[in-house]
C-alpha atoms as a PDB file:
ATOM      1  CA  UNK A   1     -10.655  15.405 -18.210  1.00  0.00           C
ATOM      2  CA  UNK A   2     -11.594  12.217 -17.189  1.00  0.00           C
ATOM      3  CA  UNK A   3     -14.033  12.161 -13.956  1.00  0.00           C
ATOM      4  CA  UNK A   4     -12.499   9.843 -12.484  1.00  0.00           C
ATOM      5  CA  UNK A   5      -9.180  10.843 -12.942  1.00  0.00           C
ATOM      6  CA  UNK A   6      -9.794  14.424 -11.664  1.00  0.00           C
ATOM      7  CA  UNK A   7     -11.286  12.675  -8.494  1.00  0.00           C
ATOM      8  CA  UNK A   8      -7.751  10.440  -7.847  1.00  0.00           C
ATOM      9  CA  UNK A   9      -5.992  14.077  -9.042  1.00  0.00           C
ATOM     10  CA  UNK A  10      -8.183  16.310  -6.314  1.00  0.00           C
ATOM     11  CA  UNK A  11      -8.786  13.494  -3.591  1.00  0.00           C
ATOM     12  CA  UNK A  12      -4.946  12.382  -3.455  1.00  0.00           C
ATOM     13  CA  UNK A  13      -3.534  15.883  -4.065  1.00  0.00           C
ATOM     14  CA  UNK A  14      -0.734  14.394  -6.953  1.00  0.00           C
ATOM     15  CA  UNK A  15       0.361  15.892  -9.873  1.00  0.00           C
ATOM     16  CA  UNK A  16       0.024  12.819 -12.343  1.00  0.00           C
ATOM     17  CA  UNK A  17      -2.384   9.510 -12.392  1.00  0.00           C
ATOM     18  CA  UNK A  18      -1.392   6.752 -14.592  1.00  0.00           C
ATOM     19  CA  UNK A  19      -4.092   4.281 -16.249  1.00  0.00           C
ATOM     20  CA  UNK A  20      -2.206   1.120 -16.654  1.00  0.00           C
ATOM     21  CA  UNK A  21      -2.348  -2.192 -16.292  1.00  0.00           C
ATOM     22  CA  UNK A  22      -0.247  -4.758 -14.631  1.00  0.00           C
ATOM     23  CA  UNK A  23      -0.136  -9.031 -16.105  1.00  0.00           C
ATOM     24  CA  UNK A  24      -2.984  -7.178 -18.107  1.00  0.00           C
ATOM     25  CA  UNK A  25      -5.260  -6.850 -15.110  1.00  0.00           C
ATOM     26  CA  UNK A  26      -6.132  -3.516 -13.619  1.00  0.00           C
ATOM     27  CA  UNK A  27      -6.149  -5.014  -9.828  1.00  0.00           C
ATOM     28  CA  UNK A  28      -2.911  -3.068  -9.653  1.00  0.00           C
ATOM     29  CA  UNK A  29      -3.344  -3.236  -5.645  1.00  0.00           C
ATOM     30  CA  UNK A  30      -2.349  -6.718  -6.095  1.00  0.00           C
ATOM     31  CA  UNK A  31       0.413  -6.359  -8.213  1.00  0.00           C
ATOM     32  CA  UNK A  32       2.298  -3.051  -7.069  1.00  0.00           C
ATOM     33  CA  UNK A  33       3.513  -1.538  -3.445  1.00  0.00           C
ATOM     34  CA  UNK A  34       4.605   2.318  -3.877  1.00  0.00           C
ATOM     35  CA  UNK A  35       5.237   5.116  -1.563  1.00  0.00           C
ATOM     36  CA  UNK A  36       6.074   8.790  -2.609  1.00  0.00           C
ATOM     37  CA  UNK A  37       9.991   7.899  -3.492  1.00  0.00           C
ATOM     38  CA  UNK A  38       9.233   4.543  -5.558  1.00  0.00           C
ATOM     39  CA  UNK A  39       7.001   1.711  -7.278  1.00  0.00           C
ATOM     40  CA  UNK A  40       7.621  -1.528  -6.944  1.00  0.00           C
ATOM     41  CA  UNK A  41       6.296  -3.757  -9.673  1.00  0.00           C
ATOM     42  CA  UNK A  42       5.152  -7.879  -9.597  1.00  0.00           C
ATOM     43  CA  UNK A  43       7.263  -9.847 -11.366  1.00  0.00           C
ATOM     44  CA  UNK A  44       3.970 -10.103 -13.837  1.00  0.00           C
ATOM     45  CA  UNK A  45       4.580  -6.722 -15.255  1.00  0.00           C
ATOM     46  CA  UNK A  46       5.047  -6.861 -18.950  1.00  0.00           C
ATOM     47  CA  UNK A  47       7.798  -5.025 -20.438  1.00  0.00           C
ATOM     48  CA  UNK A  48       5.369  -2.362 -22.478  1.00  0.00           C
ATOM     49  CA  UNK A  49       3.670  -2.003 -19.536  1.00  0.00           C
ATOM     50  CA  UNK A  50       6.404  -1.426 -17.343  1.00  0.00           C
ATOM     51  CA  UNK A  51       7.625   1.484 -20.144  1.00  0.00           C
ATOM     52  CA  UNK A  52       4.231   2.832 -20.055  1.00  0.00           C
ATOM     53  CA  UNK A  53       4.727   3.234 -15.847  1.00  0.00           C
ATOM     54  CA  UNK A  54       8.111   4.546 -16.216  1.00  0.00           C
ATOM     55  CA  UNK A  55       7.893   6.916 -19.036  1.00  0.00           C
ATOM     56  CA  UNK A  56       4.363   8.114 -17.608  1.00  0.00           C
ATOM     57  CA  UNK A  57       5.784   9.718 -14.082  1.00  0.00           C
ATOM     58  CA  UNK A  58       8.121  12.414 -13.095  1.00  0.00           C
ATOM     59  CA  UNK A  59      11.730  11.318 -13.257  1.00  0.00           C
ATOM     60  CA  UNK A  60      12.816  11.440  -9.200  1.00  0.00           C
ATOM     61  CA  UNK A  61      10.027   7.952  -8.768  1.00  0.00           C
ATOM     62  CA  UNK A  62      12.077   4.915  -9.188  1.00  0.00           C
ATOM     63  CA  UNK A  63      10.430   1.970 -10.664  1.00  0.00           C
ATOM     64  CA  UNK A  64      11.516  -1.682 -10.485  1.00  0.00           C
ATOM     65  CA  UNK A  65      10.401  -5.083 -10.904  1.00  0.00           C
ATOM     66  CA  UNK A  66      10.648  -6.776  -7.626  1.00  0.00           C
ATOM     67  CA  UNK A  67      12.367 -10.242  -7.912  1.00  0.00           C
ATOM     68  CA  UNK A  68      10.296 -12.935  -6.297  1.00  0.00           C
ATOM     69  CA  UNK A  69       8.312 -15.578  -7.472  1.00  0.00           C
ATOM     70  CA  UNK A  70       5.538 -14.480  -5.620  1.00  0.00           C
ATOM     71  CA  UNK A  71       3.359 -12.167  -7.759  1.00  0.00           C
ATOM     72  CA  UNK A  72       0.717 -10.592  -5.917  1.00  0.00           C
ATOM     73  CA  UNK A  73       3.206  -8.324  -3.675  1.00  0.00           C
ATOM     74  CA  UNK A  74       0.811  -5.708  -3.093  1.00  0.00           C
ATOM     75  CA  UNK A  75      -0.469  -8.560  -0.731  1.00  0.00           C
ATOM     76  CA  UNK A  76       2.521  -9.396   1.347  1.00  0.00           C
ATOM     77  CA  UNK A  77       4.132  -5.462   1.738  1.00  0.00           C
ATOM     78  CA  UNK A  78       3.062  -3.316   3.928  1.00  0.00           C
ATOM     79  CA  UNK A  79       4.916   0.484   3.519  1.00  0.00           C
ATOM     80  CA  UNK A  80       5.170   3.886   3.571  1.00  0.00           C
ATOM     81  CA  UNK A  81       7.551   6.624   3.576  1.00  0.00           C
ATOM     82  CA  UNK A  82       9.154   5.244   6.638  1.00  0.00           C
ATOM     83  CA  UNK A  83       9.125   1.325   6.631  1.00  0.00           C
ATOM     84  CA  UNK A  84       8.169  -1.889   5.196  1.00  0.00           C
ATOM     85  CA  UNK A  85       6.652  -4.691   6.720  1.00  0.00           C
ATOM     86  CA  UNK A  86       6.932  -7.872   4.830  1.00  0.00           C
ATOM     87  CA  UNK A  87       4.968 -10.554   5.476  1.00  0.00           C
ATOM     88  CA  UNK A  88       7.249 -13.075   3.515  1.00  0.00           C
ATOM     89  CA  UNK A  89      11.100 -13.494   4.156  1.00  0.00           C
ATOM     90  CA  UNK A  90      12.515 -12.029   1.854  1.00  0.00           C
ATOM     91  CA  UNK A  91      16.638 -12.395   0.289  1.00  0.00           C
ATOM     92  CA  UNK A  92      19.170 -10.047   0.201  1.00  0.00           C
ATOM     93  CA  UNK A  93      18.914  -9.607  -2.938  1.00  0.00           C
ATOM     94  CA  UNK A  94      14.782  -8.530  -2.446  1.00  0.00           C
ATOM     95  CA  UNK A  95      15.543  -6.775   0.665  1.00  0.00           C
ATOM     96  CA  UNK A  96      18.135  -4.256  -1.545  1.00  0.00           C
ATOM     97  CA  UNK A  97      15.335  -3.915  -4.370  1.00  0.00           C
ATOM     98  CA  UNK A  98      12.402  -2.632  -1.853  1.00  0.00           C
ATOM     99  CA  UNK A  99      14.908  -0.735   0.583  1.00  0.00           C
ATOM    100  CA  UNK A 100      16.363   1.320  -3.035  1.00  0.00           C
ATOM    101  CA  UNK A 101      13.277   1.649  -4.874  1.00  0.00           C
ATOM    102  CA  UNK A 102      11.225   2.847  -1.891  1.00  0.00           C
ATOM    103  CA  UNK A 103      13.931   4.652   0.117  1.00  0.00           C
ATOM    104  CA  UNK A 104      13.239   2.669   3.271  1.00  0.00           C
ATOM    105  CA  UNK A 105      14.360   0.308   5.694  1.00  0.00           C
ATOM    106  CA  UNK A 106      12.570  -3.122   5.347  1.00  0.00           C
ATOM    107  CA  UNK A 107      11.403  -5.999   8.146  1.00  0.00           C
ATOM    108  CA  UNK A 108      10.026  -9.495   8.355  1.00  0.00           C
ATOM    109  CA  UNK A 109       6.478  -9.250  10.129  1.00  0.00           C
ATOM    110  CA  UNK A 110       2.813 -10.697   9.894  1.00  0.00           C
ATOM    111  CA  UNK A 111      -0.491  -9.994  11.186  1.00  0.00           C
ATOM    112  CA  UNK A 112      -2.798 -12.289  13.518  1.00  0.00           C
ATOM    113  CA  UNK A 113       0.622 -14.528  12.363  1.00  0.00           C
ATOM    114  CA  UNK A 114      -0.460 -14.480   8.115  1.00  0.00           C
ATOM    115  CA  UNK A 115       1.837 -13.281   6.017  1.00  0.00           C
ATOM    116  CA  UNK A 116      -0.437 -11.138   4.267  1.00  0.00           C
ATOM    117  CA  UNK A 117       0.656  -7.155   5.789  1.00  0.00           C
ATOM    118  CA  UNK A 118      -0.384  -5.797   2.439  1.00  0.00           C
ATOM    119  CA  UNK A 119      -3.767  -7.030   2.500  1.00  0.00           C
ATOM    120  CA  UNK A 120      -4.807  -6.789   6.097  1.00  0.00           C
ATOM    121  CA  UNK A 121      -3.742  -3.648   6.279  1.00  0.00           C
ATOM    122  CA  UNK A 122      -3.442   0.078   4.936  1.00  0.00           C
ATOM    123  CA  UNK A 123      -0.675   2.987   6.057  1.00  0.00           C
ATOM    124  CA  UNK A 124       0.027   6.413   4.903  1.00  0.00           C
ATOM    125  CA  UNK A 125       2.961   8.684   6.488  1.00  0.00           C
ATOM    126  CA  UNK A 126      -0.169   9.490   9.206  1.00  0.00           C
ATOM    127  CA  UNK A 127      -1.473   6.375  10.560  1.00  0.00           C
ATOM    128  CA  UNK A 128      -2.218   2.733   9.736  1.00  0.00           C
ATOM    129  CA  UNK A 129      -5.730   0.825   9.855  1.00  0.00           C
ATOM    130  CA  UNK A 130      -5.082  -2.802  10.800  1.00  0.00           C
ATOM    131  CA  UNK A 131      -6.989  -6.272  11.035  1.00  0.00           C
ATOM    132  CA  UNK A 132      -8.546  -5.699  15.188  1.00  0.00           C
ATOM    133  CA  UNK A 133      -6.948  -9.478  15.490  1.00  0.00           C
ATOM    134  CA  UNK A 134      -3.366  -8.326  14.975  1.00  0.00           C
ATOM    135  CA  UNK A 135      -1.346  -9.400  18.288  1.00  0.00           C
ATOM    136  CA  UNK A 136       0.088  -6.768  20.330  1.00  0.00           C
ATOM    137  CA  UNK A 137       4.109  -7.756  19.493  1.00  0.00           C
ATOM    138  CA  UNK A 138       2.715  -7.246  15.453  1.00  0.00           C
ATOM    139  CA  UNK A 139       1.637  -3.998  16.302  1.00  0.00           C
ATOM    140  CA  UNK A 140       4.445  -2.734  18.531  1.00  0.00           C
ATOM    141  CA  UNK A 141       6.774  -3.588  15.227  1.00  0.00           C
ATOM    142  CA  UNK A 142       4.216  -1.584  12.885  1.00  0.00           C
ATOM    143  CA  UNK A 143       4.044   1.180  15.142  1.00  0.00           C
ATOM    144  CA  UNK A 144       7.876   1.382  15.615  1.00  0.00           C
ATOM    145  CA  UNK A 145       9.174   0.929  12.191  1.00  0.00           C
ATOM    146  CA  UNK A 146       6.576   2.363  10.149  1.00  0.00           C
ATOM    147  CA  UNK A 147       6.650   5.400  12.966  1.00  0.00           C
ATOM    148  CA  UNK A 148       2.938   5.957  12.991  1.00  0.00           C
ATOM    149  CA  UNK A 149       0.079   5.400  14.839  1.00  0.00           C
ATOM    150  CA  UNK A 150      -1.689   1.960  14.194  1.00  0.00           C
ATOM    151  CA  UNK A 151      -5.347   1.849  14.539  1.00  0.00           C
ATOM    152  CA  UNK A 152      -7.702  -1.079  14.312  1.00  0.00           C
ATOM    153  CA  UNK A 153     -11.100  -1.561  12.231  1.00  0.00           C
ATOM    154  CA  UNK A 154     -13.054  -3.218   9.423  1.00  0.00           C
ATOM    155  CA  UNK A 155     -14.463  -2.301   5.838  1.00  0.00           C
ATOM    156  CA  UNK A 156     -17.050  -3.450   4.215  1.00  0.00           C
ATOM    157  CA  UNK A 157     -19.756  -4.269   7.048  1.00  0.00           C
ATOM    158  CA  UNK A 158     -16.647  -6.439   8.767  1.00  0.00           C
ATOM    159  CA  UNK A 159     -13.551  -6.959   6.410  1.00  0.00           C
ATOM    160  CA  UNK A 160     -10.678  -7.818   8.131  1.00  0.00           C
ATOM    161  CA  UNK A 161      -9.480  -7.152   4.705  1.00  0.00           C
ATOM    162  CA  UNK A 162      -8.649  -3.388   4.955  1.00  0.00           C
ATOM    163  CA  UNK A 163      -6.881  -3.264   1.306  1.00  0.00           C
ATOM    164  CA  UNK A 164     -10.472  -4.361  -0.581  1.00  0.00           C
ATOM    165  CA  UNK A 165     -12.121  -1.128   0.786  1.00  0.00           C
ATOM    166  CA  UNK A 166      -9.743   1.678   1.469  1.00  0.00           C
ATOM    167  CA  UNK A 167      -7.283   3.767  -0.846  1.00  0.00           C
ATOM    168  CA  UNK A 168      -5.143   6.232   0.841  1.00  0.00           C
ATOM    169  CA  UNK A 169      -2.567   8.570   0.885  1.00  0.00           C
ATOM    170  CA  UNK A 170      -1.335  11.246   3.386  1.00  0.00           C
ATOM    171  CA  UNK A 171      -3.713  13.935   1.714  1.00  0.00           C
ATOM    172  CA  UNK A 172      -6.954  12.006   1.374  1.00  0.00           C
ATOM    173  CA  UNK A 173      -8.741   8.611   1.004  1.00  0.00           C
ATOM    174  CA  UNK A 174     -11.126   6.465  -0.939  1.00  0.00           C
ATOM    175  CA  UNK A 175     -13.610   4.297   0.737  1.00  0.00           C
ATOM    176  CA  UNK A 176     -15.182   1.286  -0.569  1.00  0.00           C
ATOM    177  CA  UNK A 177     -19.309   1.762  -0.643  1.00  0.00           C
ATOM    178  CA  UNK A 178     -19.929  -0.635   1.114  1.00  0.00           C
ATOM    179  CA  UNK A 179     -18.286   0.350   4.142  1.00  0.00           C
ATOM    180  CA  UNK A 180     -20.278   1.320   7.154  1.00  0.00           C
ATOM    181  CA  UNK A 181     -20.711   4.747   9.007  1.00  0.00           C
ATOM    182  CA  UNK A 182     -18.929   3.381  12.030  1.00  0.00           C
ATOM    183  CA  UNK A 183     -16.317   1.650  10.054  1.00  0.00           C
ATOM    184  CA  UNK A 184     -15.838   5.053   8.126  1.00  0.00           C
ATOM    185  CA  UNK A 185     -15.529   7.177  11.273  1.00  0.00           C
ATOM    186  CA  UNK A 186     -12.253   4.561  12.191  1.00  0.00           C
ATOM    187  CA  UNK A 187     -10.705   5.066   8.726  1.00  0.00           C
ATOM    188  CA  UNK A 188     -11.098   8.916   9.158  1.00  0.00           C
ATOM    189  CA  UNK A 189      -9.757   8.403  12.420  1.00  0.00           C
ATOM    190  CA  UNK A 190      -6.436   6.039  11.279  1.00  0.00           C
ATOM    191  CA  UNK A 191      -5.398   8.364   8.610  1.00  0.00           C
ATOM    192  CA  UNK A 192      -6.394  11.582   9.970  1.00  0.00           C
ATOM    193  CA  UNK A 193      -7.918  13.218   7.256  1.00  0.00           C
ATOM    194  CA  UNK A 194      -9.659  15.975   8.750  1.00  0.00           C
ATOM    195  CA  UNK A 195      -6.151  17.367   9.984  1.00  0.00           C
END
């Protein structure tokens, strides 16, 4: 097996890890938004890739291809089990397509007022890490709809970028390298991995 692979398998305690692409490019933070009921996919996807996704994971994930013309969705959704923050408003039509794929109920929100939820932050059923300049009406809205604690720190020796240097789920985390002791100890902290 694959060293990698069996790290993602053992760190993230899940049955299956998919290598795959999406618009070719294997930024898939960028281009997808998933919790444990669905993946959402960027417009971008191509269809053998999207086949590849589908037939590669158990049959009770739903997949779909959000409609939007904005691409890099990864960057504008923040979710988990619970909620969805987007930073864009979104139609109808969009709103049904997260809400069914993901199983959750969906918002309009932002972060230090950007529209960019997905990037400046990270949340798991356990907690969320979150720019330190989010305003305290953003927060309240996290912390209510996604129904977890929200927590405020940096990556990579001062990121406000949270997305560039942490992967997480409710069973265990990746941290960029270059992420500092201090800044580490928050991230444990956030998703509370140690539980």
């Amino acid at each position: 097996m694959d060293e990698d692979v069996k790290l993602l398998l053992e760190t993230f305690k899940v049955d299956t890890v998919v290598k795959t692409t999406v618009y070719k490019s294997d930024l898939l933070g960028i281009f997808t938004v998933a919790n444990s009921r669905g993946i959402l996919l960027s417009p971008l996807v191509g269809d053998d890739e999207f086949e590849r996704i589908k037939a590669s994971i158990p049959g009770d994930i739903r997949v779909d291809v959000l409609p939007t013309k904005w691409t890099a969705i990864g960057n504008f959704l923040l979710v988990n089990d619970l909620g969805c923050i987007s930073g864009l408003r979104l139609s109808r039509e969009q709103v049904r397509v997260i809400s069914d794929t993901l199983d959750i109920e969906v918002e309009t929100g932002s972060i230090e007022n950007l529209p960019y939820t997905g990037s400046l932050a990270v949340a798991t059923n356990r907690g969320v890490l979150v720019d330190p300049m989010i305003l305290s009406e953003e927060e309240d809205l996290i912390r209510n709809l996604l129904k977890v604690p929200v927590y405020k720190g940096t990556v990579n020796y001062g990121s406000r970028l949270i997305k560039i240097g942490v992967v997480a789920n409710s069973y265990g985390l990746l941290v960029s390298d270059n992420t500092r002791g201090s800044e580490l100890a928050r991230v444990t902290e956030a998703f509370r991995i140690e539980e």
